[in-house]
PDB file of N, CA and C in Angstrom:
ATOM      1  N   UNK A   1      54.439 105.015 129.140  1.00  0.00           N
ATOM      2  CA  UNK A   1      54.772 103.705 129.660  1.00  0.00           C
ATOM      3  C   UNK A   1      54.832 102.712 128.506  1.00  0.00           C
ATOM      4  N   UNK A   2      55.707 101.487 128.464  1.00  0.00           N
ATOM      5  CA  UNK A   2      55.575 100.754 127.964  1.00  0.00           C
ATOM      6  C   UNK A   2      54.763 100.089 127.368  1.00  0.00           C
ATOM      7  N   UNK A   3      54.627  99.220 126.298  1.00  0.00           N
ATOM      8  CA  UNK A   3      53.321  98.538 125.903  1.00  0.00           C
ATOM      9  C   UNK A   3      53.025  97.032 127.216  1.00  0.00           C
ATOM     10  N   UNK A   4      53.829  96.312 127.455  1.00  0.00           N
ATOM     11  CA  UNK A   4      54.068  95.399 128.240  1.00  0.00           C
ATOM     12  C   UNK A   4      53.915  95.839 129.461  1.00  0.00           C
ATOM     13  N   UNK A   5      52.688  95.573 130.287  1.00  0.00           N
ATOM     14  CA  UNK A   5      52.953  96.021 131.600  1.00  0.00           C
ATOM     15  C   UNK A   5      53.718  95.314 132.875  1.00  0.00           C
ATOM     16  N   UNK A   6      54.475  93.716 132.083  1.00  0.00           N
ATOM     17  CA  UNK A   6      55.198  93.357 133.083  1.00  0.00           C
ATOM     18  C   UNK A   6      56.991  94.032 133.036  1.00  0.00           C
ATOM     19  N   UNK A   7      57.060  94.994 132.121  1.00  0.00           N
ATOM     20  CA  UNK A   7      58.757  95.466 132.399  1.00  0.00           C
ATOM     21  C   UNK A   7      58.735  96.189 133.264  1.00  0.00           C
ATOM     22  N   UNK A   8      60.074  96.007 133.532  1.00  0.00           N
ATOM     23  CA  UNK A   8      60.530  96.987 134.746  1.00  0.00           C
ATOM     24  C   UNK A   8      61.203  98.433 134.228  1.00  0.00           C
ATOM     25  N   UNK A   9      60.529  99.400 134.503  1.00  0.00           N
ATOM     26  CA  UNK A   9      60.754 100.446 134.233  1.00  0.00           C
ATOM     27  C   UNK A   9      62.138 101.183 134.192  1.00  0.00           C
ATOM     28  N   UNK A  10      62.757 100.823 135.621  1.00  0.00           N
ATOM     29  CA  UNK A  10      64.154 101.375 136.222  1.00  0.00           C
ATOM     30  C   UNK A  10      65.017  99.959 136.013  1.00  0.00           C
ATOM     31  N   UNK A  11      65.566  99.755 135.073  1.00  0.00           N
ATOM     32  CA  UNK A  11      66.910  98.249 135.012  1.00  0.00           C
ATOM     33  C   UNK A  11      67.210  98.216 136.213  1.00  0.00           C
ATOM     34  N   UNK A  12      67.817  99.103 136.779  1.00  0.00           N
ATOM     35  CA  UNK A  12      68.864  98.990 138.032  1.00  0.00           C
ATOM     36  C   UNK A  12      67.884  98.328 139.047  1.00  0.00           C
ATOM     37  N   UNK A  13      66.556  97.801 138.842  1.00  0.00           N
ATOM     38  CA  UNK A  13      65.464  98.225 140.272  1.00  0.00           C
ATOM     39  C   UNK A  13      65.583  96.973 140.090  1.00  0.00           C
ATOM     40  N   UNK A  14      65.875  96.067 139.054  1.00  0.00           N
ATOM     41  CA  UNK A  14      65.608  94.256 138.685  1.00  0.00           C
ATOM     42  C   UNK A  14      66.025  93.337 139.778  1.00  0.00           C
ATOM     43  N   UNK A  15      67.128  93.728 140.415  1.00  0.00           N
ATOM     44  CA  UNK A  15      67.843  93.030 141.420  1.00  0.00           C
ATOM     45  C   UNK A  15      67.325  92.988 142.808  1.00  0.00           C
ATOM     46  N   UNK A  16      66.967  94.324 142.890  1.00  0.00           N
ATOM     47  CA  UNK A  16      65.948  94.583 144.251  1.00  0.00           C
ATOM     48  C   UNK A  16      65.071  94.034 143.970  1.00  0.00           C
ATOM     49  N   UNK A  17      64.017  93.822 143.578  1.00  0.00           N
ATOM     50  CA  UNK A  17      62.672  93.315 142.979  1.00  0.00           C
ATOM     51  C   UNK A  17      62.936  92.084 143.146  1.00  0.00           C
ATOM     52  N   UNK A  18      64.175  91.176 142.777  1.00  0.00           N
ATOM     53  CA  UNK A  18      63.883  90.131 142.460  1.00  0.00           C
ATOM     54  C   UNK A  18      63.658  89.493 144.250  1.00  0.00           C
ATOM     55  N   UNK A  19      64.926  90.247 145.182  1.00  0.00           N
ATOM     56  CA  UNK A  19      65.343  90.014 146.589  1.00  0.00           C
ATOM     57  C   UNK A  19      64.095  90.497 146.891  1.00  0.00           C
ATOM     58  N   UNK A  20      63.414  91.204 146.692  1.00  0.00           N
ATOM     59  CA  UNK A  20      61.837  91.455 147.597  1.00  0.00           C
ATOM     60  C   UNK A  20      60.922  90.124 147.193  1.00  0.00           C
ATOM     61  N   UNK A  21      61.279  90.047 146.071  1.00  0.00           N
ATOM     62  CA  UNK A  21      60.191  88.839 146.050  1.00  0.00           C
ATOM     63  C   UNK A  21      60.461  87.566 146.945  1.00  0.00           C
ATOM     64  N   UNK A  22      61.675  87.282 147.051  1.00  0.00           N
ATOM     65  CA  UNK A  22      62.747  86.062 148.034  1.00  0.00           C
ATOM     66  C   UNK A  22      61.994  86.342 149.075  1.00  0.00           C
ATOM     67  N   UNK A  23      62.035  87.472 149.423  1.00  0.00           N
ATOM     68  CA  UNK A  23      61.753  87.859 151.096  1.00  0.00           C
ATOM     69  C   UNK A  23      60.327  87.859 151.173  1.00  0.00           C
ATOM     70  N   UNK A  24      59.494  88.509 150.312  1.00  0.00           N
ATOM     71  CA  UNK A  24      57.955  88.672 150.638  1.00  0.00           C
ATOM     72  C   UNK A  24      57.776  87.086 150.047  1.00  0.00           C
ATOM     73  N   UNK A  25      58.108  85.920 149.766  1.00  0.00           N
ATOM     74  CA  UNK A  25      57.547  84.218 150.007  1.00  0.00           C
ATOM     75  C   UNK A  25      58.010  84.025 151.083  1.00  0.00           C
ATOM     76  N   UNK A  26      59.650  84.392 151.647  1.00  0.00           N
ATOM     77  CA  UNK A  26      59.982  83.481 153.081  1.00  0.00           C
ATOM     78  C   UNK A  26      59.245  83.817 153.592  1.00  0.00           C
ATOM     79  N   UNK A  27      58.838  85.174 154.157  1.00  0.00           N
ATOM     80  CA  UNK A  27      57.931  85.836 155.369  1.00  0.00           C
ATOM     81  C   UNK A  27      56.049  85.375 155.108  1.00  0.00           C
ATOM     82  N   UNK A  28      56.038  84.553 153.977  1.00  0.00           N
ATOM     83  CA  UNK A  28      54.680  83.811 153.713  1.00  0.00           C
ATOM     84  C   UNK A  28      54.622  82.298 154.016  1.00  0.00           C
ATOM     85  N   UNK A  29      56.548  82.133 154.200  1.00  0.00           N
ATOM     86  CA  UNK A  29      56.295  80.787 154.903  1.00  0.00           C
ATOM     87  C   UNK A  29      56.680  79.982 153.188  1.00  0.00           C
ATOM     88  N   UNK A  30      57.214  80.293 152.338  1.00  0.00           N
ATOM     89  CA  UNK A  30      57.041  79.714 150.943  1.00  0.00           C
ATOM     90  C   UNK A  30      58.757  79.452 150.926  1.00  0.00           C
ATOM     91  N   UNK A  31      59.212  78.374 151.252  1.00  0.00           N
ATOM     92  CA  UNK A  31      61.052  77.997 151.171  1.00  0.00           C
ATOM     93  C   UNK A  31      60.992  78.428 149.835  1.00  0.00           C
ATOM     94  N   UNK A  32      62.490  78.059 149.593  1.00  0.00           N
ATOM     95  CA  UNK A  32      63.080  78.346 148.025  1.00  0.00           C
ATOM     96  C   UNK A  32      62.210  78.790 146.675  1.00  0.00           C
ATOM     97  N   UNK A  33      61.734  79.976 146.937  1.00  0.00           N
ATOM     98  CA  UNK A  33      60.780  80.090 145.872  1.00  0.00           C
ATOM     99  C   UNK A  33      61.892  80.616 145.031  1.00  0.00           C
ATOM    100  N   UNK A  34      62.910  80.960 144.812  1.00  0.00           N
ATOM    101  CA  UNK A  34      63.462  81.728 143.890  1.00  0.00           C
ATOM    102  C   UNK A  34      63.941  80.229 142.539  1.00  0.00           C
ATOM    103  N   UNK A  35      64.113  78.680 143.646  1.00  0.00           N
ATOM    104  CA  UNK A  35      64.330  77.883 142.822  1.00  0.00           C
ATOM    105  C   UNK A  35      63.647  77.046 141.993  1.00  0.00           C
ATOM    106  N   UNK A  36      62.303  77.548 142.593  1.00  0.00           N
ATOM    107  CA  UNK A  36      60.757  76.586 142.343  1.00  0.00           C
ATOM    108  C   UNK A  36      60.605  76.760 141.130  1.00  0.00           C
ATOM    109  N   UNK A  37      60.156  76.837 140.045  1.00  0.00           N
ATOM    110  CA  UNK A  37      59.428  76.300 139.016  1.00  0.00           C
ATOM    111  C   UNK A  37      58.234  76.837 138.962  1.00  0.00           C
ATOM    112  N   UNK A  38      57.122  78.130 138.846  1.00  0.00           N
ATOM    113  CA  UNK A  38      56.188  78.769 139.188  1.00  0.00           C
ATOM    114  C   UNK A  38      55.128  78.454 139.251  1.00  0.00           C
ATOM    115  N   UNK A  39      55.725  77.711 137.852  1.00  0.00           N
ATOM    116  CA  UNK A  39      54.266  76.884 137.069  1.00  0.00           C
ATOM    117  C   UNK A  39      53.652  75.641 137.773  1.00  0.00           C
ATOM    118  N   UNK A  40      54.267  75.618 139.589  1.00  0.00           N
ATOM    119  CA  UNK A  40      54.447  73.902 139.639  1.00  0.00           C
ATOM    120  C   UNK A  40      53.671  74.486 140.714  1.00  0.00           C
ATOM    121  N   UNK A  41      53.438  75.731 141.551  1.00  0.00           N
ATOM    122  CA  UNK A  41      53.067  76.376 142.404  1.00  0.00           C
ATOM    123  C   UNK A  41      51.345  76.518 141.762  1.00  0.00           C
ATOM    124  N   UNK A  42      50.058  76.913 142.899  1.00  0.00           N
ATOM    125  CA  UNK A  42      48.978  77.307 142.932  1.00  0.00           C
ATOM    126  C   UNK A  42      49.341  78.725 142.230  1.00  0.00           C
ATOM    127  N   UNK A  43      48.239  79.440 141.988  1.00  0.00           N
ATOM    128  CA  UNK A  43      48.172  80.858 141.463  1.00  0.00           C
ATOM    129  C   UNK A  43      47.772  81.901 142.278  1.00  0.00           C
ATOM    130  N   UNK A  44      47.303  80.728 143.277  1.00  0.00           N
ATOM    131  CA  UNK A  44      46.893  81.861 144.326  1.00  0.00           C
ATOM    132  C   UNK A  44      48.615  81.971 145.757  1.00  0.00           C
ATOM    133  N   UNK A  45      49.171  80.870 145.691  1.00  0.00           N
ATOM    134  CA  UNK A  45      50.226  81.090 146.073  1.00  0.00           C
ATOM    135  C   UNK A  45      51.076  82.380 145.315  1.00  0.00           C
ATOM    136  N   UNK A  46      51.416  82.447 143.951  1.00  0.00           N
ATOM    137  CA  UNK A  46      52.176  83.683 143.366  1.00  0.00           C
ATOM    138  C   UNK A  46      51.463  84.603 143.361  1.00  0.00           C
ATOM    139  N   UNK A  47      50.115  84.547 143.490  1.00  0.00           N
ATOM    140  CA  UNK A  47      49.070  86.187 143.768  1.00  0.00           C
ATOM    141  C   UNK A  47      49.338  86.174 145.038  1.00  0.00           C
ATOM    142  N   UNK A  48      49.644  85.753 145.549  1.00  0.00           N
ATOM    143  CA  UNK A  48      49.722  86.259 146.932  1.00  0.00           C
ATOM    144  C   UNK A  48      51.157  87.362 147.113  1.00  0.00           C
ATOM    145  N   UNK A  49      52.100  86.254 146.665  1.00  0.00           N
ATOM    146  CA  UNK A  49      53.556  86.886 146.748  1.00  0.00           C
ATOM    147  C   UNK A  49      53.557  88.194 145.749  1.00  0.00           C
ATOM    148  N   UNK A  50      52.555  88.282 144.568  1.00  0.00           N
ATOM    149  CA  UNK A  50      52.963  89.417 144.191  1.00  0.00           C
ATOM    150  C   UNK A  50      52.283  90.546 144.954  1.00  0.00           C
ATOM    151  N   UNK A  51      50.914  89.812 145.423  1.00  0.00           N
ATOM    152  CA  UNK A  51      49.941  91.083 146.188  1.00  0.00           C
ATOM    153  C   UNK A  51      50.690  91.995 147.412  1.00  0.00           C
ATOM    154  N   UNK A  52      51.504  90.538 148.210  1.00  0.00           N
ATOM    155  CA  UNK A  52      52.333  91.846 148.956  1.00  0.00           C
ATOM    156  C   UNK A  52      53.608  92.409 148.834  1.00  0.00           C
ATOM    157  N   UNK A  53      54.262  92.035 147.620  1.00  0.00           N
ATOM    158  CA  UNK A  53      54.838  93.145 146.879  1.00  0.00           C
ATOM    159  C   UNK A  53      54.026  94.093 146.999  1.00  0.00           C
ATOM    160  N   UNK A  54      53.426  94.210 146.381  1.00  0.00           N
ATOM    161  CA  UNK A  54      52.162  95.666 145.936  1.00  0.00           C
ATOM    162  C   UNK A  54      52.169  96.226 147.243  1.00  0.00           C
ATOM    163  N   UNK A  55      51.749  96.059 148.236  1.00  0.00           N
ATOM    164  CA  UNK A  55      51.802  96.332 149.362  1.00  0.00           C
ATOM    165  C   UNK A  55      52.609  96.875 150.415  1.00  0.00           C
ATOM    166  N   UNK A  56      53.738  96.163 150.141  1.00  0.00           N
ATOM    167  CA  UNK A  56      55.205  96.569 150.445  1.00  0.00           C
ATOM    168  C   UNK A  56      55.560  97.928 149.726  1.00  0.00           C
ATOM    169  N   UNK A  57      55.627  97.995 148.421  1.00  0.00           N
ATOM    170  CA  UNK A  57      55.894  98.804 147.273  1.00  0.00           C
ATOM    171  C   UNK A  57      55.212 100.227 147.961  1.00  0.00           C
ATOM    172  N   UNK A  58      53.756 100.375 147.969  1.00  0.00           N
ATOM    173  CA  UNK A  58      52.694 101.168 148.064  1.00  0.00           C
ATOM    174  C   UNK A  58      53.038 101.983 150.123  1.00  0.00           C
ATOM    175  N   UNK A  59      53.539 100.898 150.913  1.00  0.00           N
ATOM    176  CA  UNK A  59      53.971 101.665 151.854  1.00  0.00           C
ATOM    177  C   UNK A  59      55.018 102.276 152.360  1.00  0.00           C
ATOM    178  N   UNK A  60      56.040 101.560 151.459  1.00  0.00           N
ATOM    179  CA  UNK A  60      57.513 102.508 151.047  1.00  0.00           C
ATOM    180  C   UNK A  60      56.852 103.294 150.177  1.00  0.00           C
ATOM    181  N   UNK A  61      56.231 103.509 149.508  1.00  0.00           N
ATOM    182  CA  UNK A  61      55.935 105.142 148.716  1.00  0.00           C
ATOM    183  C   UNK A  61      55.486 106.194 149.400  1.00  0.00           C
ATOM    184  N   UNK A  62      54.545 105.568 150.378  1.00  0.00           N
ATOM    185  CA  UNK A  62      54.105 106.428 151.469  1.00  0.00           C
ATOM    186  C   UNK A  62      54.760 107.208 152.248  1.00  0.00           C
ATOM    187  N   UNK A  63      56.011 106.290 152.628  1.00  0.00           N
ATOM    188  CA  UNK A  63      56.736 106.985 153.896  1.00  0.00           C
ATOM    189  C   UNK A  63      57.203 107.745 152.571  1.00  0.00           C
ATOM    190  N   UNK A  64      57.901 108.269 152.015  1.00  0.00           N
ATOM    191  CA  UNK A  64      58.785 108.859 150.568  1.00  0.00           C
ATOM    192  C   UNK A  64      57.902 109.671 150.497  1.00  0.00           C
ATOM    193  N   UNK A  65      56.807 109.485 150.293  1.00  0.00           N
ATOM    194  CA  UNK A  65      56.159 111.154 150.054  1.00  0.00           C
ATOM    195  C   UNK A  65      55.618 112.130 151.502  1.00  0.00           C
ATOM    196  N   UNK A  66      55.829 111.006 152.681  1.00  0.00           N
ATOM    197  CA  UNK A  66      55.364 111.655 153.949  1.00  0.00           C
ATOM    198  C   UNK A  66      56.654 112.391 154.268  1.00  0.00           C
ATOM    199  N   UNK A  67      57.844 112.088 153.959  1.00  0.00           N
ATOM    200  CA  UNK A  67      59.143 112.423 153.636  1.00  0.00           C
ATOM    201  C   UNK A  67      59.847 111.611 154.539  1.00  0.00           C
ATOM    202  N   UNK A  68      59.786 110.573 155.171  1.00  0.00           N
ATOM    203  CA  UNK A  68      60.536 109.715 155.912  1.00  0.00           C
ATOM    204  C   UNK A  68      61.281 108.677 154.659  1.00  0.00           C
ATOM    205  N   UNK A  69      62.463 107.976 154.751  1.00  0.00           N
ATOM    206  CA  UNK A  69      63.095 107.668 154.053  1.00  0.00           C
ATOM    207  C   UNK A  69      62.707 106.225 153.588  1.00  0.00           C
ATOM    208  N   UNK A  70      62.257 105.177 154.620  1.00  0.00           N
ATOM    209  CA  UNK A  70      61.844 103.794 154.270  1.00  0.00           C
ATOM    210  C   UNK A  70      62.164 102.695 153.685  1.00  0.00           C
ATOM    211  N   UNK A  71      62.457 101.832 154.141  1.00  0.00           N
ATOM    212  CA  UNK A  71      63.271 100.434 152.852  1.00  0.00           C
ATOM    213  C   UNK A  71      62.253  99.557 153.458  1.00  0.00           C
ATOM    214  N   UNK A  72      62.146  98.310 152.480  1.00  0.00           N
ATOM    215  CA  UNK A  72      61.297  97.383 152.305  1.00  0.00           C
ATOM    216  C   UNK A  72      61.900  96.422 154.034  1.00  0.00           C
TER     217      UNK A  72
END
């Protein structure tokens, strides 16, 4: 793995990632986060949005190895 643990491993995955993140703030209730300014946001607001990434991520892996197919 990389030295940097914030790259993205798969390039092609950047675009998805970015649309999961869009979607895991709307569904937190967080408008236009893609236009916000991060730094202008709490930290516990962007830990949140990344925590359920993680979450999201971790139960699409699940179904994938249970062998069901799964999208976010």
């Amino acid at each position: 793995m990389p030295g940097n643990n914030n790259s993205i491993l798969v390039s092609q995955a950047r675009a998805a990632l970015e649309q999961m993140k869009n979607e895991t703030a709307a569904e937190l209730g967080i408008q236009n986060y893609a236009q916000q300014y991060k730094g202008d946001l709490p930290s516990r607001v962007n830990g949140s949005v990344g925590g359920y990434m993680v979450k999201k991520m971790i139960a699409l892996a699940e179904q994938q190895l249970a062998g069901g197919t799964g999208t976010f």
